[in-house]
Protein backbone atom coordinates (compact mmCIF):
# COMPACT_ATOMS: atom_id res chain seq x y z
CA UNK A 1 0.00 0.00 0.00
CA UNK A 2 3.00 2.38 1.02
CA UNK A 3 4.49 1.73 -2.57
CA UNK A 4 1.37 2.28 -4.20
CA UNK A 5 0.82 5.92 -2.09
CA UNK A 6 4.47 6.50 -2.73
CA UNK A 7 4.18 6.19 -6.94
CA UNK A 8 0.73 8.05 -7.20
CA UNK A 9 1.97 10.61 -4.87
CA UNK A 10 5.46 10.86 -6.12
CA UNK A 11 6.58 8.80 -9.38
CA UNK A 12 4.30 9.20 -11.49
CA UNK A 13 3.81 13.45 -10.75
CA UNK A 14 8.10 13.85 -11.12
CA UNK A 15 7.71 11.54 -14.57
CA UNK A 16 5.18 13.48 -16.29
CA UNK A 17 6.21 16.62 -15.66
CA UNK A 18 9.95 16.60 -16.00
CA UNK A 19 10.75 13.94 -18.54
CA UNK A 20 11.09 15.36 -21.62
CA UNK A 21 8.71 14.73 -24.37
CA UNK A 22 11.76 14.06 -26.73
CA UNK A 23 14.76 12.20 -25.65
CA UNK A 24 17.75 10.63 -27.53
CA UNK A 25 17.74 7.65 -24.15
CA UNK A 26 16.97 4.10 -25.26
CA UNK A 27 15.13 1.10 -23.42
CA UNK A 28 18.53 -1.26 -22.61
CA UNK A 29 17.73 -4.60 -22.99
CA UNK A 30 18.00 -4.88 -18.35
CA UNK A 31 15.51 -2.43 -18.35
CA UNK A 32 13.06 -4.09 -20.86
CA UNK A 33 13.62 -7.15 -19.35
CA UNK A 34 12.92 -5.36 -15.78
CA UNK A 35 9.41 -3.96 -17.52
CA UNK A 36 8.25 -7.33 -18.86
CA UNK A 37 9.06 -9.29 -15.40
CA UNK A 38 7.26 -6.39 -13.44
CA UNK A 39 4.53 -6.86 -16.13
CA UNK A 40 4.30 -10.63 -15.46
CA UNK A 41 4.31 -10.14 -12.12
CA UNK A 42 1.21 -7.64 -11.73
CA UNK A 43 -0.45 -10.31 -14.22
CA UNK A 44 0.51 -13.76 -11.98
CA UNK A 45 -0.75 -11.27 -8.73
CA UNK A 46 -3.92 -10.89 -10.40
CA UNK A 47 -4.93 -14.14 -11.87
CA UNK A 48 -4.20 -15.92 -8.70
CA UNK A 49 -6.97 -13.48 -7.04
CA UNK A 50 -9.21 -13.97 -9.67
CA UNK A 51 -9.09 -17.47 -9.70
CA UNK A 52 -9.29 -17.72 -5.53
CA UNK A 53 -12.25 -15.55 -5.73
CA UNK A 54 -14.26 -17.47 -8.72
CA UNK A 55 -13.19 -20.86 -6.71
CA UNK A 56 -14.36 -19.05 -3.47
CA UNK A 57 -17.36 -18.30 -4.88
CA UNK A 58 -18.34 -21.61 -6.63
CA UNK A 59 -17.45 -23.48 -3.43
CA UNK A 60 -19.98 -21.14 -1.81
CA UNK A 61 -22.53 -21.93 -3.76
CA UNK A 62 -21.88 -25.70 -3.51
CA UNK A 63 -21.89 -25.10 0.39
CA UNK A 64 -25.09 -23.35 0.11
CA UNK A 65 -26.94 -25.95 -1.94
CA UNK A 66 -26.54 -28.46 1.18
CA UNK A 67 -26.80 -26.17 4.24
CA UNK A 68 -28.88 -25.37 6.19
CA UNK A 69 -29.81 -21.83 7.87
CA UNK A 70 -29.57 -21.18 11.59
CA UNK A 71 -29.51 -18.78 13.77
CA UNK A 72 -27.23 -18.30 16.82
CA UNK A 73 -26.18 -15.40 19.50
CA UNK A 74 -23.80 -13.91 19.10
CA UNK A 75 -23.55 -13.59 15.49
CA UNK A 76 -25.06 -11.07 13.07
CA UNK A 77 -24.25 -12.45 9.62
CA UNK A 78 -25.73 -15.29 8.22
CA UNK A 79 -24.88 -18.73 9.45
CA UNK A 80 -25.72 -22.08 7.85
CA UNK A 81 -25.16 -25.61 9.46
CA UNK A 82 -23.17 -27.85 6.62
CA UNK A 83 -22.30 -31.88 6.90
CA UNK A 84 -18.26 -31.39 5.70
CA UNK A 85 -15.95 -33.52 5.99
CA UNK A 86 -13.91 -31.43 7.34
CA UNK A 87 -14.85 -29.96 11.07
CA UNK A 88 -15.23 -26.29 9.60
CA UNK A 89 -16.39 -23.38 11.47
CA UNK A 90 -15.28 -20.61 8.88
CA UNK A 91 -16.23 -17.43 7.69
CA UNK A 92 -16.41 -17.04 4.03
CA UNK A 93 -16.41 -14.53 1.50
CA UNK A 94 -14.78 -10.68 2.17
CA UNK A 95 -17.40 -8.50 1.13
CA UNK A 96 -20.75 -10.03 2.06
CA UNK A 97 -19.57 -13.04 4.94
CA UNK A 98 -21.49 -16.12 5.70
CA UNK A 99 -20.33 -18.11 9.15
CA UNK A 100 -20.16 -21.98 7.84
CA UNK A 101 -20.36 -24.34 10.88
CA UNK A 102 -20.18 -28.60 10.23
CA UNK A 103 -22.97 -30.83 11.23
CA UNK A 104 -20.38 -32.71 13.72
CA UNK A 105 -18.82 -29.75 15.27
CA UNK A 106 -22.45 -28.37 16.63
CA UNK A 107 -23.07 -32.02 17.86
CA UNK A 108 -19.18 -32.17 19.42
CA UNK A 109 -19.14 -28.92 20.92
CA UNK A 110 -21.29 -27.61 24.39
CA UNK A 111 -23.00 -24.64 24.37
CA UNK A 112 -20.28 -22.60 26.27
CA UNK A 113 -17.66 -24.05 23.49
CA UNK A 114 -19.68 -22.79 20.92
CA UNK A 115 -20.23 -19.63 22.20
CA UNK A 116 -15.97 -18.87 22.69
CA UNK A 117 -15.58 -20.34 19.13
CA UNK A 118 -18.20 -18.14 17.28
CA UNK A 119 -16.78 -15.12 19.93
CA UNK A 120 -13.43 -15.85 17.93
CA UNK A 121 -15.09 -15.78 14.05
CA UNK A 122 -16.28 -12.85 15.23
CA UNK A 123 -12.30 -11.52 15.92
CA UNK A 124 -11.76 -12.25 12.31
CA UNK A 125 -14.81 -10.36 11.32
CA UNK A 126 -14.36 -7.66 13.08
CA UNK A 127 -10.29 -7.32 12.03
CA UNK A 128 -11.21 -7.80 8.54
CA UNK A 129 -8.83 -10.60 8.34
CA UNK A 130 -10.68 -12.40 5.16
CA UNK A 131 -10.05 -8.73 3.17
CA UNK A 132 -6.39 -8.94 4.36
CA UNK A 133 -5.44 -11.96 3.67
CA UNK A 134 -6.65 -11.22 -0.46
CA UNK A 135 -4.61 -7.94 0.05
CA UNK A 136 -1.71 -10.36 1.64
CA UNK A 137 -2.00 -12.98 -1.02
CA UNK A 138 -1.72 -9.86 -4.09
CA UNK A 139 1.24 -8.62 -2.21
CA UNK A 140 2.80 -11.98 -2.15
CA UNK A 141 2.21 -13.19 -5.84
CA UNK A 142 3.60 -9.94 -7.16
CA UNK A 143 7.19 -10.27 -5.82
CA UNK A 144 7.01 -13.82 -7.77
CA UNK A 145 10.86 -13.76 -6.74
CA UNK A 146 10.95 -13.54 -2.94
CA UNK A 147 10.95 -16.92 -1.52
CA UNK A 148 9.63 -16.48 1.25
CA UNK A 149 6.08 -16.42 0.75
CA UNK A 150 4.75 -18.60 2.15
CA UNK A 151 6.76 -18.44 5.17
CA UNK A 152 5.13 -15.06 5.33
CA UNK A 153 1.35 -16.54 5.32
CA UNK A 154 1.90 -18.86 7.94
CA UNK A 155 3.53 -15.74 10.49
CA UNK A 156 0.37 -13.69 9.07
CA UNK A 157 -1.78 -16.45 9.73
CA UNK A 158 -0.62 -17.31 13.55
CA UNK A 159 -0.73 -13.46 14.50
CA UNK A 160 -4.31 -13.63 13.33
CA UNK A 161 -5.30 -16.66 14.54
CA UNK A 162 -3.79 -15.26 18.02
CA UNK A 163 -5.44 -11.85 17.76
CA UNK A 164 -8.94 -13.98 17.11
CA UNK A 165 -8.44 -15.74 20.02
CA UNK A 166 -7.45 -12.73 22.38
CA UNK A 167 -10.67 -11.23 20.85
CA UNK A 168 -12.53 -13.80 22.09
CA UNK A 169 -10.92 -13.99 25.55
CA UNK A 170 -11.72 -10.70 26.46
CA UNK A 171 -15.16 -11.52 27.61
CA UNK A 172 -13.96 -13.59 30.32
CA UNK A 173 -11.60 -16.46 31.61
CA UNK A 174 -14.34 -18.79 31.05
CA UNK A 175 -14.17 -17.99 27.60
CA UNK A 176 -10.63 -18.36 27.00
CA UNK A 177 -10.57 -21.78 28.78
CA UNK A 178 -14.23 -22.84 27.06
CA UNK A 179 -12.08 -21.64 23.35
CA UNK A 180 -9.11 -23.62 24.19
CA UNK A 181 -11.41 -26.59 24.91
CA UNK A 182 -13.33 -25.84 21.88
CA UNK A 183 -10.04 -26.00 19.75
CA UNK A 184 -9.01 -29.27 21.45
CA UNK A 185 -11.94 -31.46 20.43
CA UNK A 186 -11.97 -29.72 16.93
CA UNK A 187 -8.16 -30.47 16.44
CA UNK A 188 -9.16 -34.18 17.10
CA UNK A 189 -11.51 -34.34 14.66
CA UNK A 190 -9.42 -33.36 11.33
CA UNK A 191 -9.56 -36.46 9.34
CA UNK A 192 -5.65 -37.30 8.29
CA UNK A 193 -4.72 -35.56 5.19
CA UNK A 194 -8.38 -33.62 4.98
CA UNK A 195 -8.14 -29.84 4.44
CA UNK A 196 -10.69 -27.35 4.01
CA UNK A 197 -10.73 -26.24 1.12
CA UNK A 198 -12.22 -22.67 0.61
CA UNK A 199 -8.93 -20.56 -0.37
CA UNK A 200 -10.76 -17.10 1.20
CA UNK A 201 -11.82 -17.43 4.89
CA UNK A 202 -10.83 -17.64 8.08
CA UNK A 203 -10.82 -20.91 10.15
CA UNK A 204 -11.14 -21.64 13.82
CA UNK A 205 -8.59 -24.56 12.86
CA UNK A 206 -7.50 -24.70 9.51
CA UNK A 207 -5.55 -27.35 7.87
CA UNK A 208 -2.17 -27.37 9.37
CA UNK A 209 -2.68 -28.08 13.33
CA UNK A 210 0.45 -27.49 13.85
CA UNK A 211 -0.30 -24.19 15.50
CA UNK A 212 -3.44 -25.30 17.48
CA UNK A 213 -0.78 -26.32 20.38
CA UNK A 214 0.86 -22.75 20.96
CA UNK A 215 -3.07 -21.13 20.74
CA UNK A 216 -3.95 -23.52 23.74
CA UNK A 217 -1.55 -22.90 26.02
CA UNK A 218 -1.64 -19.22 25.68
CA UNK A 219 -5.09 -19.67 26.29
CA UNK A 220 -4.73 -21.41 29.53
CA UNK A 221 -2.32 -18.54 30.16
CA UNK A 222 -5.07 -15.86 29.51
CA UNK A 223 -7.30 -17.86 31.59
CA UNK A 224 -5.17 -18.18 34.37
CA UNK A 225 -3.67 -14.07 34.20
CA UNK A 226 -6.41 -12.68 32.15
CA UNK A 227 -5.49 -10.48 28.85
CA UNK A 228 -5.53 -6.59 28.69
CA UNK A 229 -8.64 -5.78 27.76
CA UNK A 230 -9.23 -3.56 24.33
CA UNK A 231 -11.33 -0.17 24.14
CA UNK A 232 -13.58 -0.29 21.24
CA UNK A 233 -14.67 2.96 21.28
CA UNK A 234 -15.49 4.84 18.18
CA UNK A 235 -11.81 7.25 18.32
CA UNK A 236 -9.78 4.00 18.53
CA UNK A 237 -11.56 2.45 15.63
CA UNK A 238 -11.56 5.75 13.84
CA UNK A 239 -7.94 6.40 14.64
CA UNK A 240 -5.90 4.22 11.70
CA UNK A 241 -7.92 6.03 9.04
CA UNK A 242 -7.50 9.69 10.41
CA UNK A 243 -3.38 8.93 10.90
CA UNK A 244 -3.67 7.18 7.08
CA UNK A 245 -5.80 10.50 6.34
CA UNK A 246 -3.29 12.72 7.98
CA UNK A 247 -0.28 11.02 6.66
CA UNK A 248 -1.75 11.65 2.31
CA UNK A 249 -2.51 14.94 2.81
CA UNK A 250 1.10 15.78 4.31
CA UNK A 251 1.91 13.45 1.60
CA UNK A 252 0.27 15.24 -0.85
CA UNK A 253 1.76 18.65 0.34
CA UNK A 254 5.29 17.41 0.04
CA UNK A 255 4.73 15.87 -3.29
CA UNK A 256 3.41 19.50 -4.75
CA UNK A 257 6.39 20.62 -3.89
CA UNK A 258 8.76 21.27 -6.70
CA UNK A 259 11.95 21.04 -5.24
CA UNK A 260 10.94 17.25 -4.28
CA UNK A 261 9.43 16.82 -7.51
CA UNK A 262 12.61 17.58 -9.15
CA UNK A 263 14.80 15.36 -6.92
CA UNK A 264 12.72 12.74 -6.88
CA UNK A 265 12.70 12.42 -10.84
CA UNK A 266 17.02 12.66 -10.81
CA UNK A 267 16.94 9.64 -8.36
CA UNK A 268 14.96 7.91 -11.23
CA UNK A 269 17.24 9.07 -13.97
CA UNK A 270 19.89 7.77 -11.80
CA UNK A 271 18.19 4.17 -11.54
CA UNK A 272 17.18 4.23 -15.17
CA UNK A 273 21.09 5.14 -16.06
CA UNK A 274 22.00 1.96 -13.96
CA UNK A 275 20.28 -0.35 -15.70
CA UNK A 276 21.51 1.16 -19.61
């Protein structure tokens, strides 16, 4: 997002209005070559959304075709009971999110379990974490050269997963312990080898359970010390979009500035001259 603030703000202004119109420089073949991979990268980025989102949305539908609506507290988007394979309590979909529980996990799980693990879902909901992770997942595809990737999904995925279950906690120690409970029998219940297999939304155990261990026993650690409980008042949840206000329009000062304007077009002369 930085990057993207930085060329609108900056790049693009210095480029079209001090490179001249006429200029004897020609495209090297590094810098061609750096255009075409930057090209194919944007492109890769992009199908692989597309393609998660179309899959997303025809798994979905095939979801919705053999559910069944409920209604439970707690909750406030629409929740269907499904028989899966898999013992899914997700949240799919970004934009418009539907709460997915299985058949076995409502029969499995006590009312107090249910309650912490729908209190969780509703840390991912209210975190945005399904919208993230498609921002996360562009992000990733486009440096198709970093290796790292998915190294970076899983450490995405654990701090959410955490932050979910912290979310949860808050309510009480009861919770925490009922969540940690909740995660226990659900952990025993992934078939070997199964996955769930939506690509957009957020799990209360996904496939890898490799992770599940660390969430209990900071669980029993919130339950036992209790966890610092958040303000949710309308200035806190206000407060990242007046500092990302705040932060374009000094941007956006700076950038009209034509000293800055000029320097920041000789740095890219400099970086073009590099790769001639």
């Amino acid at each position: 997002m930085w990057a993207a603030i930085a060329i609108a703000l900056f790049l693009i202004p210095s480029y079209i209005g001090y490179e001249p119109r006429v200029t004897p420089e020609v495209v090297s073949k590094k810098l061609a070559a750096l255009a075409m991979l930057s090209v194919a990268s944007v492109t890769f980025a992009l199908w692989r959304v597309i393609r998660s989102w179309f899959a997303t949305i025809r798994l979905t539908k095939k979801w919705l075709l053999r559910s069944e609506r409920m209604d439970l507290p707690g909750i406030d988007i629409p929740t269907f009971r499904i028989t899966h394979a898999f013992p899914i309590i997700a949240i799919v979909g970004t934009f418009r999110p539907r709460l997915f529980i299985a058949h076995e996990v409502l029969l499995s799980l006590n009312e107090e379990e249910l309650a912490a693990a729908i209190a969780h879902e509703c840390g991912h909901l209210a975190a945005r974490d399904n919208l993230k992770r498609t921002l996360l997942g562009i992000c990733r595809d486009t440096l198709v050269l970093v290796p790292f990737g998915r190294a970076v999904d899983r450490a995405w995925a654990e701090c959410a997963e955490g932050a979910a279950d912290e979310f949860a906690a808050q309510q009480s120690r009861a919770t925490a312990l009922n969540l940690a409970s909740a995660l226990v029998t659900i952990a025993k219940m992934v078939p070997a080898g199964a996955r769930a297999d939506v690509p957009l939304g957020a799990y209360l155990v996904g496939a890898e359970a490799q992770g599940v261990k660390g969430r209990i026993k900071r669980l029993i650690e919130i339950s036992s010390h209790g966890v610092e409980r958040r303000t949710n008042s309308a200035l806190v949840r206000l407060l990242p979009m007046i500092s990302l206000s705040g932060f374009l329009v000094m941007a956006g000062m700076i950038a009209s500035n034509t000293k800055v304007l000029i320097g920041v077009h000789s740095i890219l002369e400099r970086a073009v001259n590099l790769l001639c």
